[in-house]
PDB file of N, CA and C in Angstrom:
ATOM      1  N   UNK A   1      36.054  88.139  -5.887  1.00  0.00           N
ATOM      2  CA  UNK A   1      36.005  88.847  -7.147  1.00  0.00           C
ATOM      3  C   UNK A   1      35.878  87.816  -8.256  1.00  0.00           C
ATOM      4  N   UNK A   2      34.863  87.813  -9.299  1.00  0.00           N
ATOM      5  CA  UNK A   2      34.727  87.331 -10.283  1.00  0.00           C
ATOM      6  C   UNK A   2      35.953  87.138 -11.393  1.00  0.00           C
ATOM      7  N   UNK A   3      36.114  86.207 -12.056  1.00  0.00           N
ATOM      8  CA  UNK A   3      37.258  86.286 -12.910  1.00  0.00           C
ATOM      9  C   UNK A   3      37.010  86.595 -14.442  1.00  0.00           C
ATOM     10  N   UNK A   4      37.350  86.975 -15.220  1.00  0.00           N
ATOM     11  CA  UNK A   4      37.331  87.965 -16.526  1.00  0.00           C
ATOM     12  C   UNK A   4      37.224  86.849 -17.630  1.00  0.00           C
ATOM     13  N   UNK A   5      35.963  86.976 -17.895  1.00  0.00           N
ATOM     14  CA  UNK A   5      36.421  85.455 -19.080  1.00  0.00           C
ATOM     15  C   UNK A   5      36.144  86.215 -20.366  1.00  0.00           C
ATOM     16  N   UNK A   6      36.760  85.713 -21.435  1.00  0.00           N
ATOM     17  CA  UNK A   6      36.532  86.054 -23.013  1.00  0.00           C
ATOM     18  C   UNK A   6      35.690  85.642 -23.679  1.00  0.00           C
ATOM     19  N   UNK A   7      35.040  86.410 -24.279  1.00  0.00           N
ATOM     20  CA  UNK A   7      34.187  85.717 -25.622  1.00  0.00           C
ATOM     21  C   UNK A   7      34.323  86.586 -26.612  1.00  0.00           C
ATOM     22  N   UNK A   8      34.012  85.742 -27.364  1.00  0.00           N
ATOM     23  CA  UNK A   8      33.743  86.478 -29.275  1.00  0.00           C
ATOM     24  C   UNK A   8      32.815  86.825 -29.458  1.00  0.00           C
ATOM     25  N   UNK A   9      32.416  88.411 -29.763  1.00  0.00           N
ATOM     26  CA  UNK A   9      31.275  88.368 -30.576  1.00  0.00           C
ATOM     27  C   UNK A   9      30.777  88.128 -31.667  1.00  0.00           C
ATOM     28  N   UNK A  10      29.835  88.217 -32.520  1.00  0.00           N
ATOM     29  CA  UNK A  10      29.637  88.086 -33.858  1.00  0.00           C
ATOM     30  C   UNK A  10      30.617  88.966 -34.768  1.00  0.00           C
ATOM     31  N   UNK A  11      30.915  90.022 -34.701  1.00  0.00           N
ATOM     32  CA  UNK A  11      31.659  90.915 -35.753  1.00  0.00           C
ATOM     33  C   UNK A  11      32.740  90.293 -35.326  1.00  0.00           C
ATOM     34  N   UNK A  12      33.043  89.400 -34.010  1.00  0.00           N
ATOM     35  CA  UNK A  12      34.904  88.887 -33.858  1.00  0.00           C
ATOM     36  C   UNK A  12      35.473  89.698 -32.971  1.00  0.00           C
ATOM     37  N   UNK A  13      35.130  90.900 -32.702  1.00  0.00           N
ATOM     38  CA  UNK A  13      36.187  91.513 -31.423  1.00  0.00           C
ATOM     39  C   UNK A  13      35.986  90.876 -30.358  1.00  0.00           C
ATOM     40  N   UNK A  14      37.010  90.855 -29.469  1.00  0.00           N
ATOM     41  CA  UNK A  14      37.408  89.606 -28.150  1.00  0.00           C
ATOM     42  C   UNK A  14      36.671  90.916 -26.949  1.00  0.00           C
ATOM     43  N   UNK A  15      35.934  90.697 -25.507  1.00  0.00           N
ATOM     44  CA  UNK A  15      35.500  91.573 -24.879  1.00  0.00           C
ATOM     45  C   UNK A  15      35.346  90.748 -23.859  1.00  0.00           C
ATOM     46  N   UNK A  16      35.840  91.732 -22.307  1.00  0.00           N
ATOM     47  CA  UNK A  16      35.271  91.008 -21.286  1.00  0.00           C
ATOM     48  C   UNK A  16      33.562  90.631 -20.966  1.00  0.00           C
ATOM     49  N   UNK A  17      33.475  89.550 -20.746  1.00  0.00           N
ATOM     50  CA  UNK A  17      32.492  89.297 -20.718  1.00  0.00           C
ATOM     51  C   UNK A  17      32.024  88.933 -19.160  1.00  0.00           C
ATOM     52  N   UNK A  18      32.952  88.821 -17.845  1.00  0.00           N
ATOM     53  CA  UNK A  18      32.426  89.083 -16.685  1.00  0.00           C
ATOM     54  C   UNK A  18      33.551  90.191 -16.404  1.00  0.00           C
ATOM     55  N   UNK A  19      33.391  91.540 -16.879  1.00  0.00           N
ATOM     56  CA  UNK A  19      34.469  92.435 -15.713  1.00  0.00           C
ATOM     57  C   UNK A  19      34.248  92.434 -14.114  1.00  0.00           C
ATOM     58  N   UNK A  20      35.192  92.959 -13.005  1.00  0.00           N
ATOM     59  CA  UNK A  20      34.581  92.940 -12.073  1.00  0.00           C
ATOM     60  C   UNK A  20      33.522  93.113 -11.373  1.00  0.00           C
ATOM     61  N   UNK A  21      32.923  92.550 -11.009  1.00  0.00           N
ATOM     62  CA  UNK A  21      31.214  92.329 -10.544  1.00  0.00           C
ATOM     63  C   UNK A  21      30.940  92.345  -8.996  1.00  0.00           C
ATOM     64  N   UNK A  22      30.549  93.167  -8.350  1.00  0.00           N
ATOM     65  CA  UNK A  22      29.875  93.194  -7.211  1.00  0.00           C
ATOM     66  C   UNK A  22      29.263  92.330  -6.529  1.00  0.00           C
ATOM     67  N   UNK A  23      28.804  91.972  -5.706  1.00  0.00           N
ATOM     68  CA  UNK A  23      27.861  90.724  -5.110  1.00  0.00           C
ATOM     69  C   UNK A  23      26.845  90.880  -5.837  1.00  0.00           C
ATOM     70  N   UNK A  24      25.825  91.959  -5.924  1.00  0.00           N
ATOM     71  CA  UNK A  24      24.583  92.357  -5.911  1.00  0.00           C
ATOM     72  C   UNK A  24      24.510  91.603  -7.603  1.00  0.00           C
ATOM     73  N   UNK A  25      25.809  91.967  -8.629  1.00  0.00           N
ATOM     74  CA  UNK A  25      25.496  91.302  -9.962  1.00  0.00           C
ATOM     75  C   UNK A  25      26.011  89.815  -9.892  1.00  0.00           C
ATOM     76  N   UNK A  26      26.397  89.665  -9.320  1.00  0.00           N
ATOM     77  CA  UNK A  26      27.294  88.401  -9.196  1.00  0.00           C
ATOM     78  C   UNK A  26      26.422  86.743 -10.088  1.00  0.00           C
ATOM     79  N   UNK A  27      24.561  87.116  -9.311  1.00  0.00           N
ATOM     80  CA  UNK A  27      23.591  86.445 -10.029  1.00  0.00           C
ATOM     81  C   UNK A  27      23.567  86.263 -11.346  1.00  0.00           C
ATOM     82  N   UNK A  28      23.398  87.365 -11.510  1.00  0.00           N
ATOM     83  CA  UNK A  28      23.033  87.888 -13.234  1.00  0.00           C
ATOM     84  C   UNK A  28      24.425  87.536 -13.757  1.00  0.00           C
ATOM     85  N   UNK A  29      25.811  87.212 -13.577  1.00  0.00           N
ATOM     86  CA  UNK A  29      26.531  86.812 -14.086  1.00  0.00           C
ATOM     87  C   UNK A  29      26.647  85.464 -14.321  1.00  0.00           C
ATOM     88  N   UNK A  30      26.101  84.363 -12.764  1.00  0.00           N
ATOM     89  CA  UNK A  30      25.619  83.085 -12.852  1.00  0.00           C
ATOM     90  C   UNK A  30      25.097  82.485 -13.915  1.00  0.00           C
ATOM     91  N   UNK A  31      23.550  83.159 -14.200  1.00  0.00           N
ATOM     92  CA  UNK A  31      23.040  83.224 -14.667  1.00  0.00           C
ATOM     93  C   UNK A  31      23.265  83.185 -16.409  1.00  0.00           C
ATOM     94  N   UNK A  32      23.899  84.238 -16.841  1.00  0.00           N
ATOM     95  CA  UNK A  32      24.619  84.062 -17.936  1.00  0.00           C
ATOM     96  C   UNK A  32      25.524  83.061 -18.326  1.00  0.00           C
ATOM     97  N   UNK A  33      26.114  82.435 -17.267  1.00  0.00           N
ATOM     98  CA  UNK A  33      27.298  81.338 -17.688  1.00  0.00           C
ATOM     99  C   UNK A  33      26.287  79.990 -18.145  1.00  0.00           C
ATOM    100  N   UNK A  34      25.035  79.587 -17.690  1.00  0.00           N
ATOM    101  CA  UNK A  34      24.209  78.881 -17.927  1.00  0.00           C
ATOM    102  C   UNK A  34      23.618  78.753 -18.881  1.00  0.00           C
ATOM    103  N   UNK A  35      24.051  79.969 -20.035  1.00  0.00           N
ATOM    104  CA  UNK A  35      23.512  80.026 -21.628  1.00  0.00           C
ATOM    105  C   UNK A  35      24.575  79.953 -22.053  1.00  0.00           C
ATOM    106  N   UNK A  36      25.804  79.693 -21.551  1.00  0.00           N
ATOM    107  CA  UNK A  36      26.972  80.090 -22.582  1.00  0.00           C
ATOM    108  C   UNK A  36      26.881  79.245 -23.772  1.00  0.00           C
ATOM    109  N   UNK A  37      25.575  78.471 -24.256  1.00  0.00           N
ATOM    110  CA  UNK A  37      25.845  77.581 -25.538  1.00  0.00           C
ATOM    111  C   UNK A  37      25.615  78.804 -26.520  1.00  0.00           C
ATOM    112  N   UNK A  38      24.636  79.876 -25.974  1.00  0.00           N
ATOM    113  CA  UNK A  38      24.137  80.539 -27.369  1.00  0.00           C
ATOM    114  C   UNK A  38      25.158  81.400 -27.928  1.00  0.00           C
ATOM    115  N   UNK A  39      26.071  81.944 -27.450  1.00  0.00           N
ATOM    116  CA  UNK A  39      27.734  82.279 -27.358  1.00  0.00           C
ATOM    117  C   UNK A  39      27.891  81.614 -29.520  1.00  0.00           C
ATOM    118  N   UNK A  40      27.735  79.948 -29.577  1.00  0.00           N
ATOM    119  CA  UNK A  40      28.447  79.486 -30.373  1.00  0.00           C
ATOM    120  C   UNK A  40      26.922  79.291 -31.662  1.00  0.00           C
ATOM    121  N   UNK A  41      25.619  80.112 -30.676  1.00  0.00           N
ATOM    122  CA  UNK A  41      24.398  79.777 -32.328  1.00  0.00           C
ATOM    123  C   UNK A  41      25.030  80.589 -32.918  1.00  0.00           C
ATOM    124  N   UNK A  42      24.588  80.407 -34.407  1.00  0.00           N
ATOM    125  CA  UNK A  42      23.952  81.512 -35.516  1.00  0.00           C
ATOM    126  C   UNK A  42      23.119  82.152 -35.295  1.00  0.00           C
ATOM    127  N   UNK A  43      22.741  83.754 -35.773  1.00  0.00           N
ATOM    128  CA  UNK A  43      21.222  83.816 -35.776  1.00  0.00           C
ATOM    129  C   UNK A  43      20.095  83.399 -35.897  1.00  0.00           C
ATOM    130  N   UNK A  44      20.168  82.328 -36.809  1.00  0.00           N
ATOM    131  CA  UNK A  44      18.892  82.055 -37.299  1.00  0.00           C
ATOM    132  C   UNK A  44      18.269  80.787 -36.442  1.00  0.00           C
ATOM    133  N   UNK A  45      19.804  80.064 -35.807  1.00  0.00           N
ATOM    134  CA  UNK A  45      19.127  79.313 -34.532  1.00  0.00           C
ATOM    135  C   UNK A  45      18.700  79.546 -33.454  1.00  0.00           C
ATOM    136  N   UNK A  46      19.504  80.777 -33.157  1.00  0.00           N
ATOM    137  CA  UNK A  46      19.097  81.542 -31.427  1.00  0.00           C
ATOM    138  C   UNK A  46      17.650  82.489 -32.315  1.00  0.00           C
ATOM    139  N   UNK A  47      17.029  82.875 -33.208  1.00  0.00           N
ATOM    140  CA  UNK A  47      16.232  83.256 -33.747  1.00  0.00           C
ATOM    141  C   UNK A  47      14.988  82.211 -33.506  1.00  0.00           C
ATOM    142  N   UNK A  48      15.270  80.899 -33.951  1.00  0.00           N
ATOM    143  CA  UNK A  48      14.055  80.081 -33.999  1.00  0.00           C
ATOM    144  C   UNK A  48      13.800  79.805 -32.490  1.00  0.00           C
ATOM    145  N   UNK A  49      15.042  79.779 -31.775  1.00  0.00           N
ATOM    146  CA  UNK A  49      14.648  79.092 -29.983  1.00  0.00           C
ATOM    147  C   UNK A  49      13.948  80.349 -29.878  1.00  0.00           C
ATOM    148  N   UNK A  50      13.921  81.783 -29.947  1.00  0.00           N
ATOM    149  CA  UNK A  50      13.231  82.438 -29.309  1.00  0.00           C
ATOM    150  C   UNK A  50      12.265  82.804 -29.182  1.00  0.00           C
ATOM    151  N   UNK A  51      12.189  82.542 -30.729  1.00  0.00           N
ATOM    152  CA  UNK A  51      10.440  82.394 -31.280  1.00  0.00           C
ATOM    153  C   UNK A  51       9.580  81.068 -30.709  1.00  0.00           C
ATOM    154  N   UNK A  52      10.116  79.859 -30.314  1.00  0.00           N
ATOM    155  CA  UNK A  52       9.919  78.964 -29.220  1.00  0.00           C
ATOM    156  C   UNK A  52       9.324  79.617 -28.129  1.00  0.00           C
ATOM    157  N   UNK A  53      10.515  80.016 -27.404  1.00  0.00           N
ATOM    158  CA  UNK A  53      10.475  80.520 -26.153  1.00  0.00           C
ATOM    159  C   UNK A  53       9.049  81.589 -25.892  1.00  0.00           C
ATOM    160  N   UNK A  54       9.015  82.435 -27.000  1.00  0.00           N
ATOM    161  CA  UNK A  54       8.143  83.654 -26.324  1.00  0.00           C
ATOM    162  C   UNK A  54       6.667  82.720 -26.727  1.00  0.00           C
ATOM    163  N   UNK A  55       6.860  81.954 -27.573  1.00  0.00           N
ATOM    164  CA  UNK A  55       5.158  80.857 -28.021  1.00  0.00           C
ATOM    165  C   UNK A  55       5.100  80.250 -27.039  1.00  0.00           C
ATOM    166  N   UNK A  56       5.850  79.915 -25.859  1.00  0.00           N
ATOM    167  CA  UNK A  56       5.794  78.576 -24.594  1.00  0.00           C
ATOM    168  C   UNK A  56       5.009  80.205 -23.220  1.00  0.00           C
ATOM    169  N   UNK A  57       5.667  81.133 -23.491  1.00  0.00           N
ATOM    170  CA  UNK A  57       5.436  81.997 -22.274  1.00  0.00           C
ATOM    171  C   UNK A  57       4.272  82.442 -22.808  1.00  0.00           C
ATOM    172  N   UNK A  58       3.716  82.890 -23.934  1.00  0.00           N
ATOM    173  CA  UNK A  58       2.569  83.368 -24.198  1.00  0.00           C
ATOM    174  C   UNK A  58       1.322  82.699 -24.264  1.00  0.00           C
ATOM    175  N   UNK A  59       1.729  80.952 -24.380  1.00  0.00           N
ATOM    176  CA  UNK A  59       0.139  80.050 -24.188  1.00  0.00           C
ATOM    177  C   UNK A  59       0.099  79.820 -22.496  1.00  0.00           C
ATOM    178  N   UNK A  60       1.404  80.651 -21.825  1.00  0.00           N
ATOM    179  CA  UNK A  60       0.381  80.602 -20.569  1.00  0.00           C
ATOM    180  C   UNK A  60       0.999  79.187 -19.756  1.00  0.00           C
ATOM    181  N   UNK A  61       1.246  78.181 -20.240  1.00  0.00           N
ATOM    182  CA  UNK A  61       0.885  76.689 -19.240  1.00  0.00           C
ATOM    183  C   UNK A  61       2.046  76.335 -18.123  1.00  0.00           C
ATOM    184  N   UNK A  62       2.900  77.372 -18.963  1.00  0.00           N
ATOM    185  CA  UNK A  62       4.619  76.921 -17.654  1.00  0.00           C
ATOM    186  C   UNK A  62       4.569  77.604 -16.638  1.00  0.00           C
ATOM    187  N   UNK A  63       4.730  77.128 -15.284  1.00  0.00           N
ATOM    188  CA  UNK A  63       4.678  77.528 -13.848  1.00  0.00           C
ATOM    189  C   UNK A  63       5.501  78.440 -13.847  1.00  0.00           C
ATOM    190  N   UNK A  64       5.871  78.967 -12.965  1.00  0.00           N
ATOM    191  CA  UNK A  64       6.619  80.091 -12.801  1.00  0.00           C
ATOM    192  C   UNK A  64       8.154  80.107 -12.459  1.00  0.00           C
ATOM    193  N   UNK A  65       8.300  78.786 -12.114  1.00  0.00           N
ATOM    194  CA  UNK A  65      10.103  78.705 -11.994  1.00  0.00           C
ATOM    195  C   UNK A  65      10.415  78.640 -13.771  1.00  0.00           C
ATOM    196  N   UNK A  66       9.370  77.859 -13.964  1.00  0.00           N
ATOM    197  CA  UNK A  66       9.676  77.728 -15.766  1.00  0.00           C
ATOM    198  C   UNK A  66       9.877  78.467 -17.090  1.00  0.00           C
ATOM    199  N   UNK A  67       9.176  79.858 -16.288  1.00  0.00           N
ATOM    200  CA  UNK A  67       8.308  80.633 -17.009  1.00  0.00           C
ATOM    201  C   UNK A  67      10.136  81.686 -16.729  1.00  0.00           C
ATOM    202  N   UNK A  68      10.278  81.803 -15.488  1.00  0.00           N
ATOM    203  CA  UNK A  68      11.716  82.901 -15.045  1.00  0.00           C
ATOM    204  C   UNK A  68      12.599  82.195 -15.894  1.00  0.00           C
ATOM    205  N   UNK A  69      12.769  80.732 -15.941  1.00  0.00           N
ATOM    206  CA  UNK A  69      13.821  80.267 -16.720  1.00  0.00           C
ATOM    207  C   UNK A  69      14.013  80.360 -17.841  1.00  0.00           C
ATOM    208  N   UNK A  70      12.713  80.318 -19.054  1.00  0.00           N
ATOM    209  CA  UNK A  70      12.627  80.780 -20.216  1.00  0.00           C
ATOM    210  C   UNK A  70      13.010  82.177 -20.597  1.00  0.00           C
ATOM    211  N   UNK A  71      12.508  83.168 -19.534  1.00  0.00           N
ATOM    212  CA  UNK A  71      11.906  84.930 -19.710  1.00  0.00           C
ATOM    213  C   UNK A  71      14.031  85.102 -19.795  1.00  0.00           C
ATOM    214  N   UNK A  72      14.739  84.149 -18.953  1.00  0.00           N
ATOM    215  CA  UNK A  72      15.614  84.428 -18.664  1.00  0.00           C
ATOM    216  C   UNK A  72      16.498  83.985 -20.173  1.00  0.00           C
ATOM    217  N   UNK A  73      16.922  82.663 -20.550  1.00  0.00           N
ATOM    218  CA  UNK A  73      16.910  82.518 -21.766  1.00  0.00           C
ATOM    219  C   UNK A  73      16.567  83.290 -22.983  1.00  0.00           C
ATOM    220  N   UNK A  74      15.458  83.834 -22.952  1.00  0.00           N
ATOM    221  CA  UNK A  74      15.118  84.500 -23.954  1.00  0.00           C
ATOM    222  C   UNK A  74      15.663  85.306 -24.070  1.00  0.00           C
ATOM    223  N   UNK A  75      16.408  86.442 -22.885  1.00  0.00           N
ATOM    224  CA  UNK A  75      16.780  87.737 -23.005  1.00  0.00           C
ATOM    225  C   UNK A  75      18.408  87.328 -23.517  1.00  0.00           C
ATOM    226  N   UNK A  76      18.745  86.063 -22.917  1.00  0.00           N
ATOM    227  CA  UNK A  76      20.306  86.126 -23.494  1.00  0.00           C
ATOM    228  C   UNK A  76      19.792  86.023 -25.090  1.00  0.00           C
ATOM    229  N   UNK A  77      19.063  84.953 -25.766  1.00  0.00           N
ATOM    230  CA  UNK A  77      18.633  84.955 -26.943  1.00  0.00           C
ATOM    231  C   UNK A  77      18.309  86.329 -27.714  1.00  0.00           C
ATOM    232  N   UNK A  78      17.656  86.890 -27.218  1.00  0.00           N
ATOM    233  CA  UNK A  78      17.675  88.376 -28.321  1.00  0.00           C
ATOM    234  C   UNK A  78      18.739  89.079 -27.594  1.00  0.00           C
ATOM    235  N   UNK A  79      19.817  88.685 -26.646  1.00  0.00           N
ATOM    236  CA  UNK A  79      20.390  90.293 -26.947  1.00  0.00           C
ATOM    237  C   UNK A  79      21.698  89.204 -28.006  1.00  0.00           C
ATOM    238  N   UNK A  80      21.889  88.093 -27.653  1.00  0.00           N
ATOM    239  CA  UNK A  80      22.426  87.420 -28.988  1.00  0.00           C
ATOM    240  C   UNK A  80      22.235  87.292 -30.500  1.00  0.00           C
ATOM    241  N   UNK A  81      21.032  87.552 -30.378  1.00  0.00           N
ATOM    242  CA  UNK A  81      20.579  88.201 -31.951  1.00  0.00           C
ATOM    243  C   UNK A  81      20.676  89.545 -32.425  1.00  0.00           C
ATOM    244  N   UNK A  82      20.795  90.199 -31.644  1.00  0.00           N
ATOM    245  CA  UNK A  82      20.881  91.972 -31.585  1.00  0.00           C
ATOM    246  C   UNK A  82      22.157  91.639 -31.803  1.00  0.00           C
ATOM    247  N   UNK A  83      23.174  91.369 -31.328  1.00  0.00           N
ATOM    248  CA  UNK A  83      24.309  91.514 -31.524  1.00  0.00           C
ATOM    249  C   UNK A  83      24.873  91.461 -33.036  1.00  0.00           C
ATOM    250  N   UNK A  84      24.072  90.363 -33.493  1.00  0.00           N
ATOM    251  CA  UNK A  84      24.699  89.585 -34.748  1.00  0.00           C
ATOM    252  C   UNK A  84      23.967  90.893 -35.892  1.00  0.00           C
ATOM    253  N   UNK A  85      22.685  90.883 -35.922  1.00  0.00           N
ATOM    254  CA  UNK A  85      21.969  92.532 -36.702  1.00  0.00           C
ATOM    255  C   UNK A  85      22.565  93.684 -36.597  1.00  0.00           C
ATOM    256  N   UNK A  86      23.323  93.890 -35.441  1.00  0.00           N
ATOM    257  CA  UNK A  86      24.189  95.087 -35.317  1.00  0.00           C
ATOM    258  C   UNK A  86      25.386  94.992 -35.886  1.00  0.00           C
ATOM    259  N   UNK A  87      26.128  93.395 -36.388  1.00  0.00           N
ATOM    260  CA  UNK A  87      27.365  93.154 -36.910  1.00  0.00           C
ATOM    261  C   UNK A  87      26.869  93.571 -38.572  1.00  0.00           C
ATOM    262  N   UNK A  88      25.812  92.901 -38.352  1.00  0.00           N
ATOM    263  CA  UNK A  88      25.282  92.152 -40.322  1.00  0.00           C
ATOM    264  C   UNK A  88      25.280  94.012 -40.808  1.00  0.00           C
ATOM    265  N   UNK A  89      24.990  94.833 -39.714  1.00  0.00           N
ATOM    266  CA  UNK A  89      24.544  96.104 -40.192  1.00  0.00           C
ATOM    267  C   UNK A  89      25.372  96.721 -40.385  1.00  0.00           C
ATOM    268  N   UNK A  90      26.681  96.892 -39.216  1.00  0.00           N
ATOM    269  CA  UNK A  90      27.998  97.480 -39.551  1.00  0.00           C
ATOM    270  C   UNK A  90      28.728  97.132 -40.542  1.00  0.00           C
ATOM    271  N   UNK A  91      28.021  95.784 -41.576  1.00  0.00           N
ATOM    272  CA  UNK A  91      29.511  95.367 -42.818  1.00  0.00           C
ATOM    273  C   UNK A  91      28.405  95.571 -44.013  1.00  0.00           C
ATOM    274  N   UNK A  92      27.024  95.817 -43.890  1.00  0.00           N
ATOM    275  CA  UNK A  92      26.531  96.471 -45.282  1.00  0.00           C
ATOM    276  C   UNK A  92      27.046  98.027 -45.360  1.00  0.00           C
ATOM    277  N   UNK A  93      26.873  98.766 -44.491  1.00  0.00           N
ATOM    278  CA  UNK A  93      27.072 100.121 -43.969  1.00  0.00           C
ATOM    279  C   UNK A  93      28.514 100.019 -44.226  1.00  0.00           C
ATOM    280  N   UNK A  94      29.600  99.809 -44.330  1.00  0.00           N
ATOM    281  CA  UNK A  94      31.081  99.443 -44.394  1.00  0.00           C
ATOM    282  C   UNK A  94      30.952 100.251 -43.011  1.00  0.00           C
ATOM    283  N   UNK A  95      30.502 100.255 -42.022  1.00  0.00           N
ATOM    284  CA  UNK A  95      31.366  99.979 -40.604  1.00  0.00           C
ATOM    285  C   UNK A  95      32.079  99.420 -39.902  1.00  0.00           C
ATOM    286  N   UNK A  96      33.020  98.720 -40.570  1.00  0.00           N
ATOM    287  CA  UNK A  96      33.148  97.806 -39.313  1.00  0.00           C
ATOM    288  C   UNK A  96      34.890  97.865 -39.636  1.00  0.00           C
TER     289      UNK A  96
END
């Protein structure tokens, strides 16, 4: 069984970030621990790597282990930016 680790999101509430996980996710949890830097960007830095990222996959030239490793990156990158647009949105909106 996987162990329960914490992180912060952008708005600050504390959330499990591996709850118990199955074999079958167990990858995709791997996987995630291998970005844990973007955890500590700003938007506007996990913003510029991604705009990187999707310009490196779209001219085409990175092989395909390279290409999974980026596609993979990228997705922690925007759902790390989604996160932070969904915070920025809940404190204009007084949601939060």
């Amino acid at each position: 069984m996987a162990k329960k680790a914490q992180t912060t999101d952008p708005a600050g509430a504390e959330a499990d970030a591996t709850p118990d996980v199955d074999p079958g996710v167990e990858a995709a949890v791997e996987a995630t621990t291998e970005h844990a830097d973007v955890a500590a960007m700003g938007y506007e830095q996990a913003r510029d790597e991604l705009v990187d990222i999707v310009a490196r996959l779209e001219n085409g030239q990175a092989g395909l282990e390279e290409s999974m490793r980026l596609w993979e990156r990228g997705e922690v990158l925007a759902t790390h930016c989604g996160r932070w647009l969904d915070a920025a949105e809940a404190r204009v909106t007084g949601q939060d």
